[in-house]
N, C-alpha and C. Protein backbone atom coordinates (compact mmCIF):
# COMPACT_ATOMS: atom_id res chain seq x y z
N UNK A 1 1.09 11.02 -33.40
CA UNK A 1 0.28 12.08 -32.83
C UNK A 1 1.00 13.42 -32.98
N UNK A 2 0.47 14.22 -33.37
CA UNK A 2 0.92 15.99 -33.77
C UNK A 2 1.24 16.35 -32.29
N UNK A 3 2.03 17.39 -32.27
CA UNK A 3 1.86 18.04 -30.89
C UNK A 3 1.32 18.75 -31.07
N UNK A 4 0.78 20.01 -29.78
CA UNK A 4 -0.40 21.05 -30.05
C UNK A 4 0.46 22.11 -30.73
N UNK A 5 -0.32 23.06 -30.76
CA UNK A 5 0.50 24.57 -31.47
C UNK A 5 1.09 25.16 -30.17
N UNK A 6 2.32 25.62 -30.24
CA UNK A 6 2.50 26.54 -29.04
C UNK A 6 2.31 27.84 -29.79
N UNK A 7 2.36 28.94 -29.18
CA UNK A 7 2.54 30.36 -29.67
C UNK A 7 3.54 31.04 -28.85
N UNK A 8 4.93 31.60 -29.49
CA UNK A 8 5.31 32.20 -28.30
C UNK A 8 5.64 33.69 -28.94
N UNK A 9 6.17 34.43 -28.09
CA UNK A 9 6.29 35.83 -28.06
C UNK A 9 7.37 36.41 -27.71
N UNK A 10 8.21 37.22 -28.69
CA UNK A 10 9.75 36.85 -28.11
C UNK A 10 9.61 38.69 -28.37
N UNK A 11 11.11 39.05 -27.91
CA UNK A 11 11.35 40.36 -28.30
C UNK A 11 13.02 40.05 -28.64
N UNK A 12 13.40 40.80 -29.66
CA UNK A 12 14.22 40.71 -31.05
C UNK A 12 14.69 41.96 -30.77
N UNK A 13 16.18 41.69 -30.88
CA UNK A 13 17.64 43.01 -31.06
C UNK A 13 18.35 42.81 -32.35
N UNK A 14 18.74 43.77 -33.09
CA UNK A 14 19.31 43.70 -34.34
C UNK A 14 20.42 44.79 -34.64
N UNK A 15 21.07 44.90 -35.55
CA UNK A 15 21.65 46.00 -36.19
C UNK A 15 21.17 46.01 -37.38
N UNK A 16 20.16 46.69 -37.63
CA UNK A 16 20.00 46.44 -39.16
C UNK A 16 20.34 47.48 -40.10
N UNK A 17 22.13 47.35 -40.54
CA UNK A 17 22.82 48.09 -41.23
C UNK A 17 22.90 47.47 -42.56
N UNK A 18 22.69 45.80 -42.74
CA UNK A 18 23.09 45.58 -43.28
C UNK A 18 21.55 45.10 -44.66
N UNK A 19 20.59 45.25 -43.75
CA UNK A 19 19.05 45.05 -43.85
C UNK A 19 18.38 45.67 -44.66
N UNK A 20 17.28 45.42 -45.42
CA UNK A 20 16.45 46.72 -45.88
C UNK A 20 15.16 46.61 -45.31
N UNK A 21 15.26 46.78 -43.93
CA UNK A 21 13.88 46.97 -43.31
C UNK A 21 13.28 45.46 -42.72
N UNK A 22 12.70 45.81 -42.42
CA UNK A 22 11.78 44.32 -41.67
C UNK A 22 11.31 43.53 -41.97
N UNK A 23 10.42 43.85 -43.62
CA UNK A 23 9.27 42.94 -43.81
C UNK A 23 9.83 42.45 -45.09
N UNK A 24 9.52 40.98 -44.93
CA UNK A 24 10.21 40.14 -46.55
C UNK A 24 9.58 40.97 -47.46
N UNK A 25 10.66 41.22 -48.44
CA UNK A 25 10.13 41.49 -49.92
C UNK A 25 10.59 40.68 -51.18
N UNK A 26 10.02 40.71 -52.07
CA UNK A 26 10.36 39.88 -53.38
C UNK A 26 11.90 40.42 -53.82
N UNK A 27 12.08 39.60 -54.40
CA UNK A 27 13.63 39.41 -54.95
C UNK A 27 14.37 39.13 -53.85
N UNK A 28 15.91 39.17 -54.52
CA UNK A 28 17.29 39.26 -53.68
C UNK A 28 17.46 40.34 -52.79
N UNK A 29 16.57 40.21 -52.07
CA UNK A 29 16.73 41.28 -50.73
C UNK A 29 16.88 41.05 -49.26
N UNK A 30 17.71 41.50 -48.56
CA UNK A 30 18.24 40.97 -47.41
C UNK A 30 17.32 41.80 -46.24
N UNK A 31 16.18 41.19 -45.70
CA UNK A 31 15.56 41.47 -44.62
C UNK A 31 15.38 41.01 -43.16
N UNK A 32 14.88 41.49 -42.02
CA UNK A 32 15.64 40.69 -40.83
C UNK A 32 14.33 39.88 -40.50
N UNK A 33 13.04 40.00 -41.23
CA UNK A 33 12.03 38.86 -41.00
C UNK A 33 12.30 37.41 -41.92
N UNK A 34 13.15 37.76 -42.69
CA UNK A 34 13.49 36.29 -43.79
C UNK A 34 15.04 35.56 -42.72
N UNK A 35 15.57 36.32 -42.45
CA UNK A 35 17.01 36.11 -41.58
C UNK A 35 16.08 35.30 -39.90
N UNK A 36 15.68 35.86 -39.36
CA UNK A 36 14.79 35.67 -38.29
C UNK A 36 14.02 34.05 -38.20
N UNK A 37 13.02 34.34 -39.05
CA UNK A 37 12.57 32.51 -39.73
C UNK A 37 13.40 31.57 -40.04
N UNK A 38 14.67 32.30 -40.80
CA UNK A 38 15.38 30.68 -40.85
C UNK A 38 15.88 30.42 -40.34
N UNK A 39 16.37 31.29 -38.99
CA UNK A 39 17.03 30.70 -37.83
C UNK A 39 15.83 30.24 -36.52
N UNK A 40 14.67 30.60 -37.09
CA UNK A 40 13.91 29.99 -36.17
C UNK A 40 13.61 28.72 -36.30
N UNK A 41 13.48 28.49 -37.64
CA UNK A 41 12.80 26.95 -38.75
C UNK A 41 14.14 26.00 -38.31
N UNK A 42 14.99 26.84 -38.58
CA UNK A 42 16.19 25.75 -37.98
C UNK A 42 16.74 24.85 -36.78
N UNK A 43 15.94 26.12 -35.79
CA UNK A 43 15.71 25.16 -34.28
C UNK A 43 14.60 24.52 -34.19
N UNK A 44 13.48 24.72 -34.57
CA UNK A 44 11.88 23.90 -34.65
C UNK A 44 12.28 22.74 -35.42
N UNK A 45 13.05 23.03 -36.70
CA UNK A 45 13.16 21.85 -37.64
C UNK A 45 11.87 22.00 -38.51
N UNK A 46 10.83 22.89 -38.87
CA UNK A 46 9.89 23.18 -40.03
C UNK A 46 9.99 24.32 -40.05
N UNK A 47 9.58 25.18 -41.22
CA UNK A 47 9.03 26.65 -41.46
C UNK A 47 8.32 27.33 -40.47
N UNK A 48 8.56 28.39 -40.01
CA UNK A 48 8.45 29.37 -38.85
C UNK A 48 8.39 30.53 -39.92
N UNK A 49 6.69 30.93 -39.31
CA UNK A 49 6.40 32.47 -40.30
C UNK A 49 6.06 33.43 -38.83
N UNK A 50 7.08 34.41 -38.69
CA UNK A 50 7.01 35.48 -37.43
C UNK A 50 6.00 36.57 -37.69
N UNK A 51 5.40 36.75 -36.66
CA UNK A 51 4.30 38.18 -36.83
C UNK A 51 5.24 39.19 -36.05
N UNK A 52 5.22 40.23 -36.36
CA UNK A 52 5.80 41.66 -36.31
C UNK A 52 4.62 42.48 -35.40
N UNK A 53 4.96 43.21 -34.31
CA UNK A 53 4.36 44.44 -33.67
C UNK A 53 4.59 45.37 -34.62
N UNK A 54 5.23 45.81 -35.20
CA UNK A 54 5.85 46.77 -35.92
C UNK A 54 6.95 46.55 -36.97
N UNK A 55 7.73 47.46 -37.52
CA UNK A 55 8.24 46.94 -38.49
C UNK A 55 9.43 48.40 -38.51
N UNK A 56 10.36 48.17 -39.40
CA UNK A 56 11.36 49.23 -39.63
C UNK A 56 12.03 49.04 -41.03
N UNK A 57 12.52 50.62 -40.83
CA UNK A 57 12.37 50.67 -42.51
C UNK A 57 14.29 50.30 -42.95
N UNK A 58 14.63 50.81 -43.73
CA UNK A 58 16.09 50.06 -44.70
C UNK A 58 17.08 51.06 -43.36
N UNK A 59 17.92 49.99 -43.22
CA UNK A 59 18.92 50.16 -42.39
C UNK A 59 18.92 50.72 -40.54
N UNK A 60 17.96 50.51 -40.24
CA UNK A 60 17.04 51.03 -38.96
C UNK A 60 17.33 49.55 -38.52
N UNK A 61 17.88 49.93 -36.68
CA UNK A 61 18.37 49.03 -35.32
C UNK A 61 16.99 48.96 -34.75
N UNK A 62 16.71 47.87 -33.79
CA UNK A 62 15.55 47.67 -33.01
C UNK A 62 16.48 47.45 -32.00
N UNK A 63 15.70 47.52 -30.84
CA UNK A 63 16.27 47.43 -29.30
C UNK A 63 15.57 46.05 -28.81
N UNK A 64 14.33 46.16 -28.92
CA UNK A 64 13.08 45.71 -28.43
C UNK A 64 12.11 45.41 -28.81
N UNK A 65 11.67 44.85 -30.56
CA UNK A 65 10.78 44.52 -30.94
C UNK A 65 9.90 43.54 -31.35
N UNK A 66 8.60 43.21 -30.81
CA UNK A 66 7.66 42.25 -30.11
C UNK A 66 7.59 41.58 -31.65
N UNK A 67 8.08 40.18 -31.53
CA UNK A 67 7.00 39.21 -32.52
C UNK A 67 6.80 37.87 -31.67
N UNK A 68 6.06 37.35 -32.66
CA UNK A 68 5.22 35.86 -31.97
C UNK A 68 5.22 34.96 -33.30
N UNK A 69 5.28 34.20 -32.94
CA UNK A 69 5.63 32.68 -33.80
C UNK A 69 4.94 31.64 -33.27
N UNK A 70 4.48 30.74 -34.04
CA UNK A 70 3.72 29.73 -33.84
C UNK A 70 4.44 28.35 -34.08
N UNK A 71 4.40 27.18 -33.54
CA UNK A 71 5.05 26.16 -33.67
C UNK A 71 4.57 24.23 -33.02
N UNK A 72 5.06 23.84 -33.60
CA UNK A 72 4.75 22.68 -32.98
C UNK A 72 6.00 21.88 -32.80
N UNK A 73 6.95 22.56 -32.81
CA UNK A 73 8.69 21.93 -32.38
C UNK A 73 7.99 21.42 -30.88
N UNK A 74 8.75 20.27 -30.85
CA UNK A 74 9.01 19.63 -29.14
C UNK A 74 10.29 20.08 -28.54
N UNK A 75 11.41 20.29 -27.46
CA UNK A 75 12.37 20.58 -27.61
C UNK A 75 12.67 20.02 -26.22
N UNK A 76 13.89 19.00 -26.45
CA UNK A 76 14.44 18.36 -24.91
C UNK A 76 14.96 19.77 -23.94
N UNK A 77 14.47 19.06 -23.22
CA UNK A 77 14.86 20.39 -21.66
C UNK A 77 16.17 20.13 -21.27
């Protein structure tokens, strides 16, 4: 039996000095939505694709910014 979908909604702190901005792009490029997913996919244990409130551009810090992820990870309490 599948479990249901959860959806959750997190808010995300970064330095992104080392980043070019928020949103995956093609090639060898280091972004904090590709960095983000695979440390999310890694605790769920499947692929985790994050939605963004907003977004920031090459080398730009967030304090506080809203995404939501969808999942069907179970996770012992």
């Amino acid at each position: 039996m599948l479990s249901p979908v959860q959806r959750y909604a997190v808010g995300v702190e970064y330095d992104g000095s080392r980043y070019h901005g928020w949103q995956s792009q093609p090639g060898d490029v280091s972004c904090v939505q590709e960095s983000v997913e695979m440390a999310l996919g890694r605790v769920a244990n499947h692929p985790v694709s994050v939605i963004c409130a907003g977004r920031t551009d090459s080398g730009v810090h967030a304090s506080y910014q809203v995404i939501h992820f969808d999942t069907t990870a179970v996770r012992a309490e």
